[in-house]
PDB file of N, CA and C in Angstrom:
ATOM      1  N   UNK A   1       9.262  -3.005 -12.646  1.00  0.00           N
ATOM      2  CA  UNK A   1       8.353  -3.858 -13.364  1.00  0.00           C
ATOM      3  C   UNK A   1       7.827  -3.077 -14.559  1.00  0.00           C
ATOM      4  N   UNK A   2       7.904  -3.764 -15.568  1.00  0.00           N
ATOM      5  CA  UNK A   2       7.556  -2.943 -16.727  1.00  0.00           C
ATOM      6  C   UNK A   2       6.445  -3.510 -17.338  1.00  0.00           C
ATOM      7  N   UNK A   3       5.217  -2.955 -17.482  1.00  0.00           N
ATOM      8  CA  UNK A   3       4.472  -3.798 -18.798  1.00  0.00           C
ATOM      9  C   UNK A   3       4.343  -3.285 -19.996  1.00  0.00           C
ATOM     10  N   UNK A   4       3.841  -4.043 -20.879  1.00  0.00           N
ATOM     11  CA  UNK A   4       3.986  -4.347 -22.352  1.00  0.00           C
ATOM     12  C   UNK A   4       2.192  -4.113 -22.659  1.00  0.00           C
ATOM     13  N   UNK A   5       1.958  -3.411 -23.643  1.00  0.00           N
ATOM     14  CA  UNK A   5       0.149  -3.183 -24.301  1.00  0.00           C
ATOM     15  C   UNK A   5      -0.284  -4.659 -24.467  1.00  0.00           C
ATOM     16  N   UNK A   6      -1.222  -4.458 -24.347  1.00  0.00           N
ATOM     17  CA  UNK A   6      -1.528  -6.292 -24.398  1.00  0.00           C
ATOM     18  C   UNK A   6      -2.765  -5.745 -25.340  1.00  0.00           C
ATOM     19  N   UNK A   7      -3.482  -6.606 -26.280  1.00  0.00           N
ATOM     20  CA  UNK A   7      -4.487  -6.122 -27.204  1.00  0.00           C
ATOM     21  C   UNK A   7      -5.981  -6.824 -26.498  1.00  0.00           C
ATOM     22  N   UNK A   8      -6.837  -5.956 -27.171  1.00  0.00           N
ATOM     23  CA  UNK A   8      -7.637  -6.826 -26.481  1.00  0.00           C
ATOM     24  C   UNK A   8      -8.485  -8.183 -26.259  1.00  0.00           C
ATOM     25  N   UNK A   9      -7.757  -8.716 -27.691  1.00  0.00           N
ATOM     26  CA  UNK A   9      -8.282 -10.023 -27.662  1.00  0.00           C
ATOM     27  C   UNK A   9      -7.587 -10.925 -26.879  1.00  0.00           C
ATOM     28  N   UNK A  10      -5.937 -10.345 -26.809  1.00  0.00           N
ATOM     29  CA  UNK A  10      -5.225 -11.111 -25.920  1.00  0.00           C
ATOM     30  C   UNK A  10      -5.633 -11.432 -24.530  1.00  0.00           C
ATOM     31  N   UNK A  11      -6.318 -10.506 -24.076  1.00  0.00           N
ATOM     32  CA  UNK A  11      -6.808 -10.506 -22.592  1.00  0.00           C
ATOM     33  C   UNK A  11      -8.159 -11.392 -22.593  1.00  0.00           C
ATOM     34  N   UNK A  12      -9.034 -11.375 -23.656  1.00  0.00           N
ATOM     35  CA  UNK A  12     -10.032 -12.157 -23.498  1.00  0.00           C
ATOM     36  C   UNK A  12      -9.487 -13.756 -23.324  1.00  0.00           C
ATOM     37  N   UNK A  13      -8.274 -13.705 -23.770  1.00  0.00           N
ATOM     38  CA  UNK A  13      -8.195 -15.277 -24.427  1.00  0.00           C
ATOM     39  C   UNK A  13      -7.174 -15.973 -22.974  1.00  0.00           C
ATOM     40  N   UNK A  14      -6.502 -14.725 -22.459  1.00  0.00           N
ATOM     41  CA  UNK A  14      -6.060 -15.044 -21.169  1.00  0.00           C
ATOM     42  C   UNK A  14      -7.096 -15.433 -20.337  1.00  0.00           C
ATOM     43  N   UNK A  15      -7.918 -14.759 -19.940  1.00  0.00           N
ATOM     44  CA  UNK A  15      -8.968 -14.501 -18.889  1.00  0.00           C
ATOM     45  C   UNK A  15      -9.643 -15.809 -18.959  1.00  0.00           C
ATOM     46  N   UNK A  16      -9.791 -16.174 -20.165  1.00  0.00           N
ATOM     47  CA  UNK A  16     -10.940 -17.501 -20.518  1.00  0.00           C
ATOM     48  C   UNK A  16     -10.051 -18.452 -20.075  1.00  0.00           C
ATOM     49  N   UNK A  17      -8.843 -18.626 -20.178  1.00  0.00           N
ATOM     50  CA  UNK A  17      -7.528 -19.463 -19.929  1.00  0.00           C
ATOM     51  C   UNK A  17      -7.629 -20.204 -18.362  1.00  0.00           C
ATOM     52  N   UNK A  18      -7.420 -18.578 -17.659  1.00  0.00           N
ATOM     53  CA  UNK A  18      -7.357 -18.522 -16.065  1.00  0.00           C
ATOM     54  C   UNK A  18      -8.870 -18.890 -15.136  1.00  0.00           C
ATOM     55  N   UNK A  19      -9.520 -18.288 -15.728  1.00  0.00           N
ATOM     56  CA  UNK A  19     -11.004 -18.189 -15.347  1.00  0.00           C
ATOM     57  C   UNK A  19     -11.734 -19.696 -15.740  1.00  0.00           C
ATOM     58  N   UNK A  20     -11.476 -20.132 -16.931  1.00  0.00           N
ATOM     59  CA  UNK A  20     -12.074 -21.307 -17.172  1.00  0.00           C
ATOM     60  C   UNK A  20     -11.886 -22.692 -17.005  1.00  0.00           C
ATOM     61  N   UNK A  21     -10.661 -22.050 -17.002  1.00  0.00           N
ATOM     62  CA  UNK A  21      -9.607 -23.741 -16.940  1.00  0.00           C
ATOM     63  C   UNK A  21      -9.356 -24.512 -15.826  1.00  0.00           C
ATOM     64  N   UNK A  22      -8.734 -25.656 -15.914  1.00  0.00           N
ATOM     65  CA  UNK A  22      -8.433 -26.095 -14.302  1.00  0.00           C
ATOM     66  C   UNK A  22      -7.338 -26.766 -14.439  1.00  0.00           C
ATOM     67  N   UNK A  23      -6.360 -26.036 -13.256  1.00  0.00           N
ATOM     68  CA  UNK A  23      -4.853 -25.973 -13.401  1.00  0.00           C
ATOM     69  C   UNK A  23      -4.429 -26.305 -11.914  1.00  0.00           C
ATOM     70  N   UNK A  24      -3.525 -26.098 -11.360  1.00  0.00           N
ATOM     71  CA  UNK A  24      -2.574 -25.767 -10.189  1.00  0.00           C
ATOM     72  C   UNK A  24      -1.989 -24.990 -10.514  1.00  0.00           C
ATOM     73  N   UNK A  25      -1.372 -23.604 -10.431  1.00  0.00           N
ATOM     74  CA  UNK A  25      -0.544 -22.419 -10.145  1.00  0.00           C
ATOM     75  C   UNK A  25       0.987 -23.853  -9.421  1.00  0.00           C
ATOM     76  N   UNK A  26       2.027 -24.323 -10.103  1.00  0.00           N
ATOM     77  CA  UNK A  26       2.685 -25.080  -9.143  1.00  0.00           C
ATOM     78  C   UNK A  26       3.773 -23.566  -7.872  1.00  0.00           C
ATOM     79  N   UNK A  27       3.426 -22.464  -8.080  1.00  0.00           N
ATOM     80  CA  UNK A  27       3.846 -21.224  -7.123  1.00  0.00           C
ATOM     81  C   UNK A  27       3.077 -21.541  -5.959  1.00  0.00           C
ATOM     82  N   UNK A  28       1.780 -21.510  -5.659  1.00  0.00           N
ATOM     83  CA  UNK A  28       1.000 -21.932  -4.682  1.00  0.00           C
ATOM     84  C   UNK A  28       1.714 -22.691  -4.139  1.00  0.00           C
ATOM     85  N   UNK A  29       0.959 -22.939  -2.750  1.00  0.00           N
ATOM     86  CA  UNK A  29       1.306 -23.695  -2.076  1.00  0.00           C
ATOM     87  C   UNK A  29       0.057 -24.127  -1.072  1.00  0.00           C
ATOM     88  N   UNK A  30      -0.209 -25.522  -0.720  1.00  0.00           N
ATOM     89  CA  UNK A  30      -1.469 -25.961  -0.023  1.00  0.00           C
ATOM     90  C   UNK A  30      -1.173 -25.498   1.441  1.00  0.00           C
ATOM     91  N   UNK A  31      -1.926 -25.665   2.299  1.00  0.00           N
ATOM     92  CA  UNK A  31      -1.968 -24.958   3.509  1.00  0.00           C
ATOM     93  C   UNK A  31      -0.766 -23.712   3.517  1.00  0.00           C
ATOM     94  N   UNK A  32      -1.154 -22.978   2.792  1.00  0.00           N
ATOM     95  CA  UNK A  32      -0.602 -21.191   2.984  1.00  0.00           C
ATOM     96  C   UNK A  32      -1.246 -20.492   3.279  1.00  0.00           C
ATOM     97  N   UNK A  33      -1.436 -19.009   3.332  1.00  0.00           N
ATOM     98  CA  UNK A  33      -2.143 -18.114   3.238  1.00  0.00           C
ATOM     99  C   UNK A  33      -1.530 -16.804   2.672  1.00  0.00           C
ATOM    100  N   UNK A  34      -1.844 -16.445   2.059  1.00  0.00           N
ATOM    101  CA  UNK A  34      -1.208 -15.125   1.034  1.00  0.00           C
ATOM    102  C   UNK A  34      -1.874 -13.751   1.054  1.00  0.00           C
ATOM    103  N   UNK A  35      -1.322 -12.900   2.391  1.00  0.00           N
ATOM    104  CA  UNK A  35      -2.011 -11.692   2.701  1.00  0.00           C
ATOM    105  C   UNK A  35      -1.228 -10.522   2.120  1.00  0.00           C
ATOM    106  N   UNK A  36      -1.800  -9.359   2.209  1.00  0.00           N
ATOM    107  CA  UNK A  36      -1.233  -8.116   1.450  1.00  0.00           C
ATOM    108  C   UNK A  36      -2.248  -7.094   2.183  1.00  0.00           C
ATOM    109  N   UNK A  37      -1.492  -6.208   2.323  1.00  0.00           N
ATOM    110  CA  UNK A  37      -1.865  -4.584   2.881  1.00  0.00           C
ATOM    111  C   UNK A  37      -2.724  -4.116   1.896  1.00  0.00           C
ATOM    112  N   UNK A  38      -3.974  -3.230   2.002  1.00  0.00           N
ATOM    113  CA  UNK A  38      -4.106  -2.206   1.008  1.00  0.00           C
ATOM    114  C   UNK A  38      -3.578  -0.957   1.192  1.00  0.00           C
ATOM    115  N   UNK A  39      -3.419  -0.169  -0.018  1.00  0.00           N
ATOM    116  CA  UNK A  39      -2.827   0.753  -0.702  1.00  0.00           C
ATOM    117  C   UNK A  39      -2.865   1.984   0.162  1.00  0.00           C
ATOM    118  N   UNK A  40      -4.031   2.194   1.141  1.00  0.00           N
ATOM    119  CA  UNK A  40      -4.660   3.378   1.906  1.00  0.00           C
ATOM    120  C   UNK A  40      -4.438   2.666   3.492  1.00  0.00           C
ATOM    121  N   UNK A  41      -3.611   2.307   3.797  1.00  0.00           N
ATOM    122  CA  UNK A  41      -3.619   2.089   5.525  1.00  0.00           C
ATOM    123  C   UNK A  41      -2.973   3.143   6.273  1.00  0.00           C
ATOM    124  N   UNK A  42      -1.644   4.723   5.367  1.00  0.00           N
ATOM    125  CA  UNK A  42      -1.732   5.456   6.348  1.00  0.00           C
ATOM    126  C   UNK A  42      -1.128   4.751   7.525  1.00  0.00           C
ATOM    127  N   UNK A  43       0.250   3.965   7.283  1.00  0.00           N
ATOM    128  CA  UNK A  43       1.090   3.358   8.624  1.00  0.00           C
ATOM    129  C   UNK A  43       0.192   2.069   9.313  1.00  0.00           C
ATOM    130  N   UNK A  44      -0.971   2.298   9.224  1.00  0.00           N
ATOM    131  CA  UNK A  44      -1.513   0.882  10.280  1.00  0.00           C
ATOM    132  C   UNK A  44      -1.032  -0.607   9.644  1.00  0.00           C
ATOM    133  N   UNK A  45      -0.876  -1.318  10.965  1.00  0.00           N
ATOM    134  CA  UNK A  45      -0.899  -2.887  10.386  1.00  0.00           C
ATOM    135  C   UNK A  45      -1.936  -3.688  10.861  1.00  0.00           C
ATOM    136  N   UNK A  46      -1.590  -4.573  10.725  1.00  0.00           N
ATOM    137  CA  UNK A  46      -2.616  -5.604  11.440  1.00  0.00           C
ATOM    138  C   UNK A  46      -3.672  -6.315  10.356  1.00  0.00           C
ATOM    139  N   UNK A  47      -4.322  -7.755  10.734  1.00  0.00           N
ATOM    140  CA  UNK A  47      -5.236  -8.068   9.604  1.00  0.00           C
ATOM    141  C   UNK A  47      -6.802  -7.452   9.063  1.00  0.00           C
ATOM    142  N   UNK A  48      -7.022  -6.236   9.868  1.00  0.00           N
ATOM    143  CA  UNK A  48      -7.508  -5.185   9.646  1.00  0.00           C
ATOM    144  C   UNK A  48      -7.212  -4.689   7.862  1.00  0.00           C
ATOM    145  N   UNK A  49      -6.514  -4.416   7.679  1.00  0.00           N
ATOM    146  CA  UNK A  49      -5.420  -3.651   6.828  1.00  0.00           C
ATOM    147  C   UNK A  49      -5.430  -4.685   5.741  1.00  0.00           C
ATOM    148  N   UNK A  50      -5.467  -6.241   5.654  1.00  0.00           N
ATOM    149  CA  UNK A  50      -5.545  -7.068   4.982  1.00  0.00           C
ATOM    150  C   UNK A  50      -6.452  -7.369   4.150  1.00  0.00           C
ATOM    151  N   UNK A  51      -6.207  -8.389   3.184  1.00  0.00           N
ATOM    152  CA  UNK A  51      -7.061  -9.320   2.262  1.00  0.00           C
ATOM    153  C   UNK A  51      -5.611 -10.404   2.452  1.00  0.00           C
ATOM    154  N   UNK A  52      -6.767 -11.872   2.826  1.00  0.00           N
ATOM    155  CA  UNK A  52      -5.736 -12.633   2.943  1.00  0.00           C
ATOM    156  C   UNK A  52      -6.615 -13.830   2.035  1.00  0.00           C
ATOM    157  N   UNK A  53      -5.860 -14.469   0.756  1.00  0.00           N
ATOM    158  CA  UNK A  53      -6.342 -15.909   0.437  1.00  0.00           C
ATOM    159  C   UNK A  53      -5.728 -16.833   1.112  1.00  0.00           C
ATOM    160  N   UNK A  54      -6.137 -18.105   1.625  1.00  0.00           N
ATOM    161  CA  UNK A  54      -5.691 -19.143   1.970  1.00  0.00           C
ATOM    162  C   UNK A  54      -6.131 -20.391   0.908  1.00  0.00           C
ATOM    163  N   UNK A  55      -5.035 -21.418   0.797  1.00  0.00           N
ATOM    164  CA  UNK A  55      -5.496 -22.802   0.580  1.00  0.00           C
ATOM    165  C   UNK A  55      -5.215 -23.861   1.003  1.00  0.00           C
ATOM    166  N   UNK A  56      -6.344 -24.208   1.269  1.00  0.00           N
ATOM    167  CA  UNK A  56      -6.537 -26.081   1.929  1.00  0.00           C
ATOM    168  C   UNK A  56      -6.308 -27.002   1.516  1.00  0.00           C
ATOM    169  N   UNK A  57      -5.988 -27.931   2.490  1.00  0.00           N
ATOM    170  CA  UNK A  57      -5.243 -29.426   1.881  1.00  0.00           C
ATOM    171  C   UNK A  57      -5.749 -30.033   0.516  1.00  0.00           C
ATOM    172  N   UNK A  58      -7.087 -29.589   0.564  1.00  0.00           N
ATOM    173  CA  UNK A  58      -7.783 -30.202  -0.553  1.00  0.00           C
ATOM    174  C   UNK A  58      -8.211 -29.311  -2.035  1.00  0.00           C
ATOM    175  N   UNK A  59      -7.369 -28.137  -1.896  1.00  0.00           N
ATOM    176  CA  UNK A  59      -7.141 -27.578  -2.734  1.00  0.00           C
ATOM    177  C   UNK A  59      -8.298 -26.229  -3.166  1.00  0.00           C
ATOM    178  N   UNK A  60      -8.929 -26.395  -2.228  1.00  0.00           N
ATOM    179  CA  UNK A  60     -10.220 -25.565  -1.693  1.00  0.00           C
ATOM    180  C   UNK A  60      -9.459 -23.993  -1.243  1.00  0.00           C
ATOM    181  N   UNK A  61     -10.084 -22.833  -1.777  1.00  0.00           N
ATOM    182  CA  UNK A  61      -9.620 -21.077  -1.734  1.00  0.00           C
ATOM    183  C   UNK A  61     -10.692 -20.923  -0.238  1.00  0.00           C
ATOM    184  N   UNK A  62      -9.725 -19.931   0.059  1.00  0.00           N
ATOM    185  CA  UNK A  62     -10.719 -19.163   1.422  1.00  0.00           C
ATOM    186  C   UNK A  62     -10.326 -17.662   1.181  1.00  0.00           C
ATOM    187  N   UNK A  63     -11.038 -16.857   1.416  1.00  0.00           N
ATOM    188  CA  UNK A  63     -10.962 -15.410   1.082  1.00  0.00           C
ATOM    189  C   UNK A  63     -11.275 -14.787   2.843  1.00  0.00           C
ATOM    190  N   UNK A  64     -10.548 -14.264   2.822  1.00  0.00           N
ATOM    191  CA  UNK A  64     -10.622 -13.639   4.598  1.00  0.00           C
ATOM    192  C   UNK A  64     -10.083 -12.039   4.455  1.00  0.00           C
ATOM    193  N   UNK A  65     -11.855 -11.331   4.624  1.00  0.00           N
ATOM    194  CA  UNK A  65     -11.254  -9.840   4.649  1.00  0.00           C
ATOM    195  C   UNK A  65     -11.889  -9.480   6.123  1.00  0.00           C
ATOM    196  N   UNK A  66     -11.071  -8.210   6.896  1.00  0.00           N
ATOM    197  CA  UNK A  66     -11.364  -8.064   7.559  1.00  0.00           C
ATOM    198  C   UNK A  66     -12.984  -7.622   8.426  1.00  0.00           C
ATOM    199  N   UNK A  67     -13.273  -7.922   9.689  1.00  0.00           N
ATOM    200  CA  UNK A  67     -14.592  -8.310  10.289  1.00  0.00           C
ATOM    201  C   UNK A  67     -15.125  -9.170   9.894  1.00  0.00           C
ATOM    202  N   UNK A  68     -14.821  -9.955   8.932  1.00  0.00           N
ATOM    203  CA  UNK A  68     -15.699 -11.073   7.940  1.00  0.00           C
ATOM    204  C   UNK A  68     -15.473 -12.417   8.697  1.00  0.00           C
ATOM    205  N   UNK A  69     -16.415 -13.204   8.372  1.00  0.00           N
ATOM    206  CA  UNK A  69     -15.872 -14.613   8.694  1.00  0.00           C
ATOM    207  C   UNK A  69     -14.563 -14.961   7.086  1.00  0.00           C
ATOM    208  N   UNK A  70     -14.289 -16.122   7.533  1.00  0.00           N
ATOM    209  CA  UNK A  70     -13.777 -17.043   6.225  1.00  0.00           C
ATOM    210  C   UNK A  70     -14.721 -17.350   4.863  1.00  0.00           C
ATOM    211  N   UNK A  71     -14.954 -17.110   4.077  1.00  0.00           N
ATOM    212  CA  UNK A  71     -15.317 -17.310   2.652  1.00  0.00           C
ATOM    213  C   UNK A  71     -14.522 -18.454   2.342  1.00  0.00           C
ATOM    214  N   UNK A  72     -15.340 -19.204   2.071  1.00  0.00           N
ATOM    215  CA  UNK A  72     -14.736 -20.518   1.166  1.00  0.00           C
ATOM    216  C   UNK A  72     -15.225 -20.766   0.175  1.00  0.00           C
ATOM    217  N   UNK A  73     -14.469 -21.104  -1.107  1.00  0.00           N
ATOM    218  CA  UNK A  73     -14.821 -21.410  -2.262  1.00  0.00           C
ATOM    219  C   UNK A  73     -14.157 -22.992  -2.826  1.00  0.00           C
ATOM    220  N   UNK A  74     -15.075 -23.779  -2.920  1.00  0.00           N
ATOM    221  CA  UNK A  74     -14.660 -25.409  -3.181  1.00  0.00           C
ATOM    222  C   UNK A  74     -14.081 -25.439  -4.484  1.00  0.00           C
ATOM    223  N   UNK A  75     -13.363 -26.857  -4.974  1.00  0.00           N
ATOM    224  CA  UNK A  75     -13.294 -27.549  -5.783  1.00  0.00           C
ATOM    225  C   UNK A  75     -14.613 -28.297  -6.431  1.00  0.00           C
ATOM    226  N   UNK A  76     -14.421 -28.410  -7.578  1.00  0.00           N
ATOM    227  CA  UNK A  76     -15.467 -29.425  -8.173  1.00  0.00           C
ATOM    228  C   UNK A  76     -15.877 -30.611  -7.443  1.00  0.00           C
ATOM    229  N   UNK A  77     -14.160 -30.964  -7.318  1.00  0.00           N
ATOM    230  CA  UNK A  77     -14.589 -32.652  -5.978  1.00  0.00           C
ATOM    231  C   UNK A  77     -15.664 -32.548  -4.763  1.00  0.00           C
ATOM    232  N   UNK A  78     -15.186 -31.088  -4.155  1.00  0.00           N
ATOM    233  CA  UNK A  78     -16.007 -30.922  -3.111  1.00  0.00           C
ATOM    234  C   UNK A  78     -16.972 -30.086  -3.285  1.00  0.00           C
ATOM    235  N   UNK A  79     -17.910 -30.201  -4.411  1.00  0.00           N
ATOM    236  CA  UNK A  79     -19.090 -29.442  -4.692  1.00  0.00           C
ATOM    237  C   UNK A  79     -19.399 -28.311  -4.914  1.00  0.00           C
ATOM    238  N   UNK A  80     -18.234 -27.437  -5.210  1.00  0.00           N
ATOM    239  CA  UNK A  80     -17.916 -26.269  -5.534  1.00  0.00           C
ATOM    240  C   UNK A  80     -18.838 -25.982  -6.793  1.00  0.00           C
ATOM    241  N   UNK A  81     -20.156 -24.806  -6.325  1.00  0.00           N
ATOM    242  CA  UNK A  81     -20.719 -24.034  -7.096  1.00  0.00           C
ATOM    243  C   UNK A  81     -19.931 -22.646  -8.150  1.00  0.00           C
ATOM    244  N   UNK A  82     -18.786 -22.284  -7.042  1.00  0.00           N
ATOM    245  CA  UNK A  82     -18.397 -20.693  -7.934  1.00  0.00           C
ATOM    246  C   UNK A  82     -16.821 -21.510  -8.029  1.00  0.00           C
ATOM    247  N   UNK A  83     -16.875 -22.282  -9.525  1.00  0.00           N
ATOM    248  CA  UNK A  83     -15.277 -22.607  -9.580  1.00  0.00           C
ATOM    249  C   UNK A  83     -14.514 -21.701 -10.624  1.00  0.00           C
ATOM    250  N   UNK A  84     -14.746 -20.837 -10.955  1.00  0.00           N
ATOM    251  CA  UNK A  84     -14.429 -19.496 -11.792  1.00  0.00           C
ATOM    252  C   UNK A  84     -13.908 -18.332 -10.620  1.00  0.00           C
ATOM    253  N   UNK A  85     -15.100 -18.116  -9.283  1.00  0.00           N
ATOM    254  CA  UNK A  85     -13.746 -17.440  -8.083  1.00  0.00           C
ATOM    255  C   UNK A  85     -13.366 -18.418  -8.233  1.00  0.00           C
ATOM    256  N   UNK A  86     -13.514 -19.286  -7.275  1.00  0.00           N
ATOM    257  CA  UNK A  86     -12.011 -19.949  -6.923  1.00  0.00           C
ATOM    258  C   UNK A  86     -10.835 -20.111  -7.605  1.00  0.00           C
ATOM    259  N   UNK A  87     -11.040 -19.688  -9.187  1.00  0.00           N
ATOM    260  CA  UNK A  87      -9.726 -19.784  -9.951  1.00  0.00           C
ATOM    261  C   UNK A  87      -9.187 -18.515  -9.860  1.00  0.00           C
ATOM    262  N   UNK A  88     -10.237 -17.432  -9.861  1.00  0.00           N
ATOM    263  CA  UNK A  88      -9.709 -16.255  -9.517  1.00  0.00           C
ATOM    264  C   UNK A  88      -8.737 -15.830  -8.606  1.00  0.00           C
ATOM    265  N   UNK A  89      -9.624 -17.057  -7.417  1.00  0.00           N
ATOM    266  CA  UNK A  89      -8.677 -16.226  -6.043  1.00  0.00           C
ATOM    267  C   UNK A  89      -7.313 -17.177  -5.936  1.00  0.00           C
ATOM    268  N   UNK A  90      -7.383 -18.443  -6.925  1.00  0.00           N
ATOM    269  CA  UNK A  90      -5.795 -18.420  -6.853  1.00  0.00           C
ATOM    270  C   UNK A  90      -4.478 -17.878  -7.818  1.00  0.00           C
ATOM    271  N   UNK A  91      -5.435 -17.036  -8.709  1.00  0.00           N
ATOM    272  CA  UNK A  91      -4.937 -16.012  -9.524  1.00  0.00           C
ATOM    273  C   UNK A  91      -4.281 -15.313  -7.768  1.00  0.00           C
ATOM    274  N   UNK A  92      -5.005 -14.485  -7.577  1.00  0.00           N
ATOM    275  CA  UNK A  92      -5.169 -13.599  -6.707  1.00  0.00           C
ATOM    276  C   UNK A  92      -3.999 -13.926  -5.612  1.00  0.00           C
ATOM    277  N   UNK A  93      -4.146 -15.010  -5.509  1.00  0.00           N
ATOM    278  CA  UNK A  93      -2.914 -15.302  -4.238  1.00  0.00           C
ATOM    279  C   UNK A  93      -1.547 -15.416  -5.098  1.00  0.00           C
ATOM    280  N   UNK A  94      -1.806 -15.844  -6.213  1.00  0.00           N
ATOM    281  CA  UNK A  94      -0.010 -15.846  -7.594  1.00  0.00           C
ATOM    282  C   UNK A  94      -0.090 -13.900  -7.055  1.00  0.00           C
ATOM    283  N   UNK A  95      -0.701 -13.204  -7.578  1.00  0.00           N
ATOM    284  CA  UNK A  95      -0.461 -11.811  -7.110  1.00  0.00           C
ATOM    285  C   UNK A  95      -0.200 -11.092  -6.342  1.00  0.00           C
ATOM    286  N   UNK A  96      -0.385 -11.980  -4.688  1.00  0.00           N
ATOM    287  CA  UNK A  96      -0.013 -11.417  -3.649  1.00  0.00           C
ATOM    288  C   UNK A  96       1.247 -12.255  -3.584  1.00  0.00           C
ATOM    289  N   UNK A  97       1.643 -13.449  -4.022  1.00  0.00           N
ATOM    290  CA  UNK A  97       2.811 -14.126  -3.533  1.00  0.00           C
ATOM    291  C   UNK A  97       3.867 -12.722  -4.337  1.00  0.00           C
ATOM    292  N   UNK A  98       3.768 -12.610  -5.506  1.00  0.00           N
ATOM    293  CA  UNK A  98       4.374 -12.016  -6.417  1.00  0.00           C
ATOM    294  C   UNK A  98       5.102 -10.686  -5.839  1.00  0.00           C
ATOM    295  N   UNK A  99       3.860  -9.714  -5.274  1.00  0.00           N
ATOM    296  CA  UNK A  99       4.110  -8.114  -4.842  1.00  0.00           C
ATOM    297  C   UNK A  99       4.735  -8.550  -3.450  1.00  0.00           C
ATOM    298  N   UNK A 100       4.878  -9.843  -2.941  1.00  0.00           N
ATOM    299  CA  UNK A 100       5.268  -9.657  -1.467  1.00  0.00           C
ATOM    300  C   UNK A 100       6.813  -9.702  -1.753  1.00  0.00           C
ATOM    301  N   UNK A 101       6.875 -10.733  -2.849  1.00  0.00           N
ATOM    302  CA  UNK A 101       8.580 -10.809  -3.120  1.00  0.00           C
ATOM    303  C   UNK A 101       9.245 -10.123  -3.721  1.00  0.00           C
ATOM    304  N   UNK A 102       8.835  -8.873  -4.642  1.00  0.00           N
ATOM    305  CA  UNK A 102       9.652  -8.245  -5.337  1.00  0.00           C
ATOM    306  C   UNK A 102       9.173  -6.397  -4.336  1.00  0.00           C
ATOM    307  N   UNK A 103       8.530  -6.586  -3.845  1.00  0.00           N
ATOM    308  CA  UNK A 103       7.671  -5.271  -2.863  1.00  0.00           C
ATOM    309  C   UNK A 103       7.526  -5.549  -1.616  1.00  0.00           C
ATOM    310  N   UNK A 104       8.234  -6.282  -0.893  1.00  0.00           N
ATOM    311  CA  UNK A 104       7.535  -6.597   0.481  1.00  0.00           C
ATOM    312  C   UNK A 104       7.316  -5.497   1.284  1.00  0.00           C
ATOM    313  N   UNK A 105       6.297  -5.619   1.882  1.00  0.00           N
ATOM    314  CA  UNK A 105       5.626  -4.542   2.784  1.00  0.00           C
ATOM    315  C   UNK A 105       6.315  -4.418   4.343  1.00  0.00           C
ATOM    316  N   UNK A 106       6.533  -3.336   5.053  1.00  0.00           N
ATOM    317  CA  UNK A 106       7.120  -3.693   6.477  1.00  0.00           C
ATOM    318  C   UNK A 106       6.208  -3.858   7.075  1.00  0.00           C
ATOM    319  N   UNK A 107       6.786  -4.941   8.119  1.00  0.00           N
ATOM    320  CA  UNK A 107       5.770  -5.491   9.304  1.00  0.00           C
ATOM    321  C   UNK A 107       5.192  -4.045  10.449  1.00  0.00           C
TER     322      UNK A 107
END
């Protein structure tokens, strides 16, 4: 994977793009969940070891890190106060779909 300098207005104008806008990722997928290892597990598995996003039928983000309950972050429809995460975290799940398919991690 190679990247390219990006300037910095370019990134503002992305960010405002992703962060502000309201889209579907059509990569997503509704009832999934998109987990990934961190970097420091030292051989362990398990959802310990995880950050997992999920999304709901209704298009609603859930953020599930370990000991935690479920974090949910709504849609506008469904009264969603923080709709900037929630665009984040389906940034976030395009990123884990991404590193799982070109990096997959062993079970």
């Amino acid at each position: 994977m190679k990247f390219k300098p990006t300037s910095p207005l370019s990134v503002s104008r992305a960010m405002n793009t992703l962060i502000e806008g309201s889209y579907w990722p059509q990569t997503i997928d509704i009832r999934t969940s998109y987990s990934r290892r961190h970097d420091d597990t030292d051989g362990k598995t398990g959802s310990e070891q995880e950050i997992t996003v999920a999304i709901g039928v209704d298009g609603d983000a859930w953020v599930m890190l370990p000991g935690m309950t479920s974090l949910r972050f709504r849609t506008w429809v469904g009264g969603g106060s923080s709709l900037r995460v929630r665009n984040a975290l389906l940034v976030l799940a395009e990123a884990i779909r991404r590193d799982n398919a070109e990096r997959p991690q062993q079970p």
